[in-house]
PDB file of N, CA and C in Angstrom:
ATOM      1  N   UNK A   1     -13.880 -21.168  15.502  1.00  0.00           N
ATOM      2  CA  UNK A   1     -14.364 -20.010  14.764  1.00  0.00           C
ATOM      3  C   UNK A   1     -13.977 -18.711  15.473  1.00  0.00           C
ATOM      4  N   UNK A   2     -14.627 -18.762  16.314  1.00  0.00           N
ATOM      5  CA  UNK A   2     -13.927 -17.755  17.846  1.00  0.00           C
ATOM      6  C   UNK A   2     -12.341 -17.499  17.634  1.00  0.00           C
ATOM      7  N   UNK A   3     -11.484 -18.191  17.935  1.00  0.00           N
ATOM      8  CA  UNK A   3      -9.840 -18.433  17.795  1.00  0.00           C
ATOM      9  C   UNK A   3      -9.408 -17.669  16.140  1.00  0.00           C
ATOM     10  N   UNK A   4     -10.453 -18.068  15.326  1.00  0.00           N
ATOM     11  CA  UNK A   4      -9.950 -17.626  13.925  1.00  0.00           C
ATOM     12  C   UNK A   4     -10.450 -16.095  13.774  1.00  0.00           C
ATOM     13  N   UNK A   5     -11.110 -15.686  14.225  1.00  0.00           N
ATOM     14  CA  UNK A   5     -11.679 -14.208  13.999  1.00  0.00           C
ATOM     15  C   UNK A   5     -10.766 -13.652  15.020  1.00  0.00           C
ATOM     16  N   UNK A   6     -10.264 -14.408  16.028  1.00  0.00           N
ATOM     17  CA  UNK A   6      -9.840 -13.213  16.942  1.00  0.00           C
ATOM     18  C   UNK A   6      -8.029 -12.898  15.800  1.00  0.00           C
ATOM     19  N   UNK A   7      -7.650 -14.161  15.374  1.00  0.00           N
ATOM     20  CA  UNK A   7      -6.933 -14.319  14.739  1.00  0.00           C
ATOM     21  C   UNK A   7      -6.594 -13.193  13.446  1.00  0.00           C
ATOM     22  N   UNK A   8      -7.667 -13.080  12.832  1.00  0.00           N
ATOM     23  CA  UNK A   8      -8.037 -12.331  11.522  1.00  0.00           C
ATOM     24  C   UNK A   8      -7.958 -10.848  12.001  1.00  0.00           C
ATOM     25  N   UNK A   9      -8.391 -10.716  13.425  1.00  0.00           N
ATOM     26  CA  UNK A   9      -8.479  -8.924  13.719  1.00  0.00           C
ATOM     27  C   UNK A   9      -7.113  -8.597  14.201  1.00  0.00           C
ATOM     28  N   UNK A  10      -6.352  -9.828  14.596  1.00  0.00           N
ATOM     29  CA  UNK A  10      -4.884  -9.472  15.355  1.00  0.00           C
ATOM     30  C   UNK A  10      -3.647  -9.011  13.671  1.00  0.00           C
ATOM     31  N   UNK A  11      -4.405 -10.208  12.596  1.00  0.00           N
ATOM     32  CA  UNK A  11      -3.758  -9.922  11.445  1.00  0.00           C
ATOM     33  C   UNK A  11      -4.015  -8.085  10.846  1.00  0.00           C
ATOM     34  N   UNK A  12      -5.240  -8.124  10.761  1.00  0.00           N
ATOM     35  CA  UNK A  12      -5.734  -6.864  10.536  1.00  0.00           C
ATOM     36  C   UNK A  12      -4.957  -5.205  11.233  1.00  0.00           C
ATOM     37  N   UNK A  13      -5.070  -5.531  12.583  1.00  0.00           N
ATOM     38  CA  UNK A  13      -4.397  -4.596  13.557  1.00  0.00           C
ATOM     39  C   UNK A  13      -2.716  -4.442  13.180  1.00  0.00           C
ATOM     40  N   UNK A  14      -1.854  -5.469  12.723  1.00  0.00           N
ATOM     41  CA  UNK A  14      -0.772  -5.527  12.467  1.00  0.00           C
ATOM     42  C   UNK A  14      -0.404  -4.986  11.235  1.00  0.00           C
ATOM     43  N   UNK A  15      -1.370  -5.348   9.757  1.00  0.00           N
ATOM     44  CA  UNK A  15      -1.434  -4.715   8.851  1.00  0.00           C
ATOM     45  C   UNK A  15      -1.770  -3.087   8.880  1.00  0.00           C
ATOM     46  N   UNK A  16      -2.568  -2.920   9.498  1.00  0.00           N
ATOM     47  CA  UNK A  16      -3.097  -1.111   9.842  1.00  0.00           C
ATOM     48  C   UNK A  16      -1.681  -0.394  10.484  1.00  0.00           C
ATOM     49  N   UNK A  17      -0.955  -1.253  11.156  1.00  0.00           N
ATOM     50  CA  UNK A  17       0.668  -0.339  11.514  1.00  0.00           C
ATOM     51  C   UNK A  17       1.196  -0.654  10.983  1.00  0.00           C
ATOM     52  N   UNK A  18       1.736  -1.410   9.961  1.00  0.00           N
ATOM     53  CA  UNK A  18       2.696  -1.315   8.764  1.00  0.00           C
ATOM     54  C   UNK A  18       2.268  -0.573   7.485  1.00  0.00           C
ATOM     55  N   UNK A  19       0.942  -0.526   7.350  1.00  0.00           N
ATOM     56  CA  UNK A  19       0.561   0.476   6.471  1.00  0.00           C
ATOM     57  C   UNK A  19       0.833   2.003   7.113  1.00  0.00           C
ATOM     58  N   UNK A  20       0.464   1.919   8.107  1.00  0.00           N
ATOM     59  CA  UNK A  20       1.010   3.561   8.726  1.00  0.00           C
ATOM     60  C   UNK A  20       2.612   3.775   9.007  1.00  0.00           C
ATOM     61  N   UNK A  21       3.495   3.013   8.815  1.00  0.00           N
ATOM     62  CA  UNK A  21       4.317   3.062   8.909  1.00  0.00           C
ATOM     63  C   UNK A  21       5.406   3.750   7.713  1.00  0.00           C
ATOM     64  N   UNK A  22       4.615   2.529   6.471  1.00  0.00           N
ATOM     65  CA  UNK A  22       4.866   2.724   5.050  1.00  0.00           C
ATOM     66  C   UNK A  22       4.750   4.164   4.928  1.00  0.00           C
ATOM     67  N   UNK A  23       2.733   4.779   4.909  1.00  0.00           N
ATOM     68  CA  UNK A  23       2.713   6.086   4.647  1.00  0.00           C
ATOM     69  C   UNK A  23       3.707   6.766   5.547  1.00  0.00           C
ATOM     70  N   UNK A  24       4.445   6.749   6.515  1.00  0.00           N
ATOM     71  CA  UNK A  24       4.862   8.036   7.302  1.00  0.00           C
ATOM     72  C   UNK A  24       6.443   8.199   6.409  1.00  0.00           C
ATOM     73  N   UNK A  25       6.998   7.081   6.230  1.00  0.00           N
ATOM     74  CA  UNK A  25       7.972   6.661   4.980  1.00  0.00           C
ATOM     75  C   UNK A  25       7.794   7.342   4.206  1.00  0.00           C
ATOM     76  N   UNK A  26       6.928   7.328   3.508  1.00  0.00           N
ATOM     77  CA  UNK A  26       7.023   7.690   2.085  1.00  0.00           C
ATOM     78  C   UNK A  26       6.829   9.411   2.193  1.00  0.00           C
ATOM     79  N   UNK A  27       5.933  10.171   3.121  1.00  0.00           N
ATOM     80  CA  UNK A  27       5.782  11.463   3.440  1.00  0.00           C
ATOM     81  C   UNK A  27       7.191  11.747   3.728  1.00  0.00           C
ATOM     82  N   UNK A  28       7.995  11.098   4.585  1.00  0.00           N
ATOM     83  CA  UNK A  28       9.425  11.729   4.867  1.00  0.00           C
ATOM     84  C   UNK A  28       9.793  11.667   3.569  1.00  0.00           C
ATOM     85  N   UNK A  29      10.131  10.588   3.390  1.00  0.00           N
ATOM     86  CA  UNK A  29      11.133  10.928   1.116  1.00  0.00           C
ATOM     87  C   UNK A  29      10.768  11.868   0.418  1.00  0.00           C
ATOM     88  N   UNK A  30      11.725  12.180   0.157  1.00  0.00           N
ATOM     89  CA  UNK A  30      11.391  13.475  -0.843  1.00  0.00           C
ATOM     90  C   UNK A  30      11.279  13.334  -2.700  1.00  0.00           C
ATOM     91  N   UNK A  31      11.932  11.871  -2.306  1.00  0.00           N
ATOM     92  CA  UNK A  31      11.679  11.056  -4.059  1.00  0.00           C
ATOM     93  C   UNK A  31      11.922   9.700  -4.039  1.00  0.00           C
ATOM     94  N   UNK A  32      11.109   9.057  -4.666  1.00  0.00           N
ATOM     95  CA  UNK A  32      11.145   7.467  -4.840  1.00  0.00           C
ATOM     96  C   UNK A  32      12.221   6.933  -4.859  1.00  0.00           C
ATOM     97  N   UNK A  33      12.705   5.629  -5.229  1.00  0.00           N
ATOM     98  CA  UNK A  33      13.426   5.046  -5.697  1.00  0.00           C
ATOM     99  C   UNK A  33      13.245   4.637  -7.075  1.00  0.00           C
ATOM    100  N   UNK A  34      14.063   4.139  -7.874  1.00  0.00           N
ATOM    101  CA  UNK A  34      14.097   3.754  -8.747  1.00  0.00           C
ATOM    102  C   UNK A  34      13.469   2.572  -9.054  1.00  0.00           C
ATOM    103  N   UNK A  35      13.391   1.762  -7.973  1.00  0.00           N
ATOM    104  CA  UNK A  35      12.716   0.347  -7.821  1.00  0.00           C
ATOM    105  C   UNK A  35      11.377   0.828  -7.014  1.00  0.00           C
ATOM    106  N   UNK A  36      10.786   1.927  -6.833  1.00  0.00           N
ATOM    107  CA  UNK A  36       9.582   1.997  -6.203  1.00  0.00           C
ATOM    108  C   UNK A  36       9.065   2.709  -7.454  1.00  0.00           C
ATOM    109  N   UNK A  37       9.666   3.293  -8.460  1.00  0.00           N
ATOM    110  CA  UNK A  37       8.623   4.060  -9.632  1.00  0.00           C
ATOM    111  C   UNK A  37       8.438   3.009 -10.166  1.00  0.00           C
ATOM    112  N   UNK A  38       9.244   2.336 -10.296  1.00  0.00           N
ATOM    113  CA  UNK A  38       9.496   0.563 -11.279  1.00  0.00           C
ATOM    114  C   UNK A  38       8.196  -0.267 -11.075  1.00  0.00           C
ATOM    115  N   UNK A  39       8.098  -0.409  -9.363  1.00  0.00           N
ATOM    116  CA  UNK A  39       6.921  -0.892  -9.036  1.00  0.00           C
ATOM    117  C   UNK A  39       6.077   0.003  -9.475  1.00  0.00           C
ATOM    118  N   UNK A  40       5.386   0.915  -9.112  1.00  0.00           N
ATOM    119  CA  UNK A  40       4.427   1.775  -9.212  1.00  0.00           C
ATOM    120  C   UNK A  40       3.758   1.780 -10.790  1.00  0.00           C
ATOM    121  N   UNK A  41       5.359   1.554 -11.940  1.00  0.00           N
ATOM    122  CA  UNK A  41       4.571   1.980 -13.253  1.00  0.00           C
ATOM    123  C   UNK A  41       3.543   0.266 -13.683  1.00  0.00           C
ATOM    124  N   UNK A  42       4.454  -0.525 -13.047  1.00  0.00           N
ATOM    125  CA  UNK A  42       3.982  -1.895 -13.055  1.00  0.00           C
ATOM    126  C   UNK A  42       2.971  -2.219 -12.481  1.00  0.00           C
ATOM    127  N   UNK A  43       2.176  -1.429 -11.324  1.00  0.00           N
ATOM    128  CA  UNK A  43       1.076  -1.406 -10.769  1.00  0.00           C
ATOM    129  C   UNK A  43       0.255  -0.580 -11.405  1.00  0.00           C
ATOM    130  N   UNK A  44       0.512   0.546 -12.238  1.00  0.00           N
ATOM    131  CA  UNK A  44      -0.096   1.272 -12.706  1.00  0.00           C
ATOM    132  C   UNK A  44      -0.337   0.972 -14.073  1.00  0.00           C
ATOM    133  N   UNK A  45       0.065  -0.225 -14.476  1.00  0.00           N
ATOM    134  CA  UNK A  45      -0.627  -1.442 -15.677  1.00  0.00           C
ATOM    135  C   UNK A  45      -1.303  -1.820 -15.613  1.00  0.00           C
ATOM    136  N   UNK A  46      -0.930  -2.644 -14.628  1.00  0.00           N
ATOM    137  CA  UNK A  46      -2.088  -3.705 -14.079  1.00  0.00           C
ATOM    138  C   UNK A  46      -3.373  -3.380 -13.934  1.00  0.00           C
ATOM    139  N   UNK A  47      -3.297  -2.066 -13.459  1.00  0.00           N
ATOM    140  CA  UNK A  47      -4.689  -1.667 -12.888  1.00  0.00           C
ATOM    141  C   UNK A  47      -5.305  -0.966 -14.397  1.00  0.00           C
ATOM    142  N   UNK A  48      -6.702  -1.071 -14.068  1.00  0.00           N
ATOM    143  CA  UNK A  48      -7.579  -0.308 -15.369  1.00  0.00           C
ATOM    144  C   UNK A  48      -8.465   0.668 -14.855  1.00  0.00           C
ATOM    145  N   UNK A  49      -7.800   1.474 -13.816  1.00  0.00           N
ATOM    146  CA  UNK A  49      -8.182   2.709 -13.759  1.00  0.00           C
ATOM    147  C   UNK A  49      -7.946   3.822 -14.613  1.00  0.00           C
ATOM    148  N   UNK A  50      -8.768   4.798 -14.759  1.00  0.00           N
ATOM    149  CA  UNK A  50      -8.292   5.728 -15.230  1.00  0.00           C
ATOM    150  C   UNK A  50      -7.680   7.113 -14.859  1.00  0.00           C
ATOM    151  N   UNK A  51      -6.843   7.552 -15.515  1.00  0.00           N
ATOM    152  CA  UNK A  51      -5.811   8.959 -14.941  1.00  0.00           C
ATOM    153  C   UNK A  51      -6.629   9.840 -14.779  1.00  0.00           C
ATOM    154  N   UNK A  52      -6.245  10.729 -14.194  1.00  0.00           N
ATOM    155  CA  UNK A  52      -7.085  12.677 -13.528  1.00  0.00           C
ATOM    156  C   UNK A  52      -7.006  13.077 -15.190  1.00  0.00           C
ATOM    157  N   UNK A  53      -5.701  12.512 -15.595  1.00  0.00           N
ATOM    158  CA  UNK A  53      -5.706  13.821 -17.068  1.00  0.00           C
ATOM    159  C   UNK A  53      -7.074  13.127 -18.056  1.00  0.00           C
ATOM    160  N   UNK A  54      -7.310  11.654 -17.943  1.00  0.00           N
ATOM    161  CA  UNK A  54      -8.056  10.994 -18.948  1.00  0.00           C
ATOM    162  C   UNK A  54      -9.498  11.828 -18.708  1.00  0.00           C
ATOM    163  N   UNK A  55      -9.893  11.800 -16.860  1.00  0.00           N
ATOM    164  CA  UNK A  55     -10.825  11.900 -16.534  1.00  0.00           C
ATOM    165  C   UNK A  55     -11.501  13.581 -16.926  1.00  0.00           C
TER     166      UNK A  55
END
């Protein structure tokens, strides 16, 4: 149990610098890709949030 939590926080810690990595990425670009709006509009399906303009 011990071994698996220490496990889970080492996963965690590794994820938290590739996510900071991503954001520092994406702040440098000055415009997407074509395959990242692609994703994005496809994530922005999926999800059932609603827009600033809806809100």
């Amino acid at each position: 149990m011990e071994t698996e939590i220490k496990d889970l926080k080492e996963d965690i810690r590794k994820l938290i610098i590739d996510v900071a990595i991503i954001k520092n990425t994406l702040l440098n670009e000055t415009e997407l890709t074509d395959w990242a709006k692609e994703e994005l509009k496809k994530a922005r399906m999926e999800n059932e949030s609603i827009s600033l303009e809806e809100l």
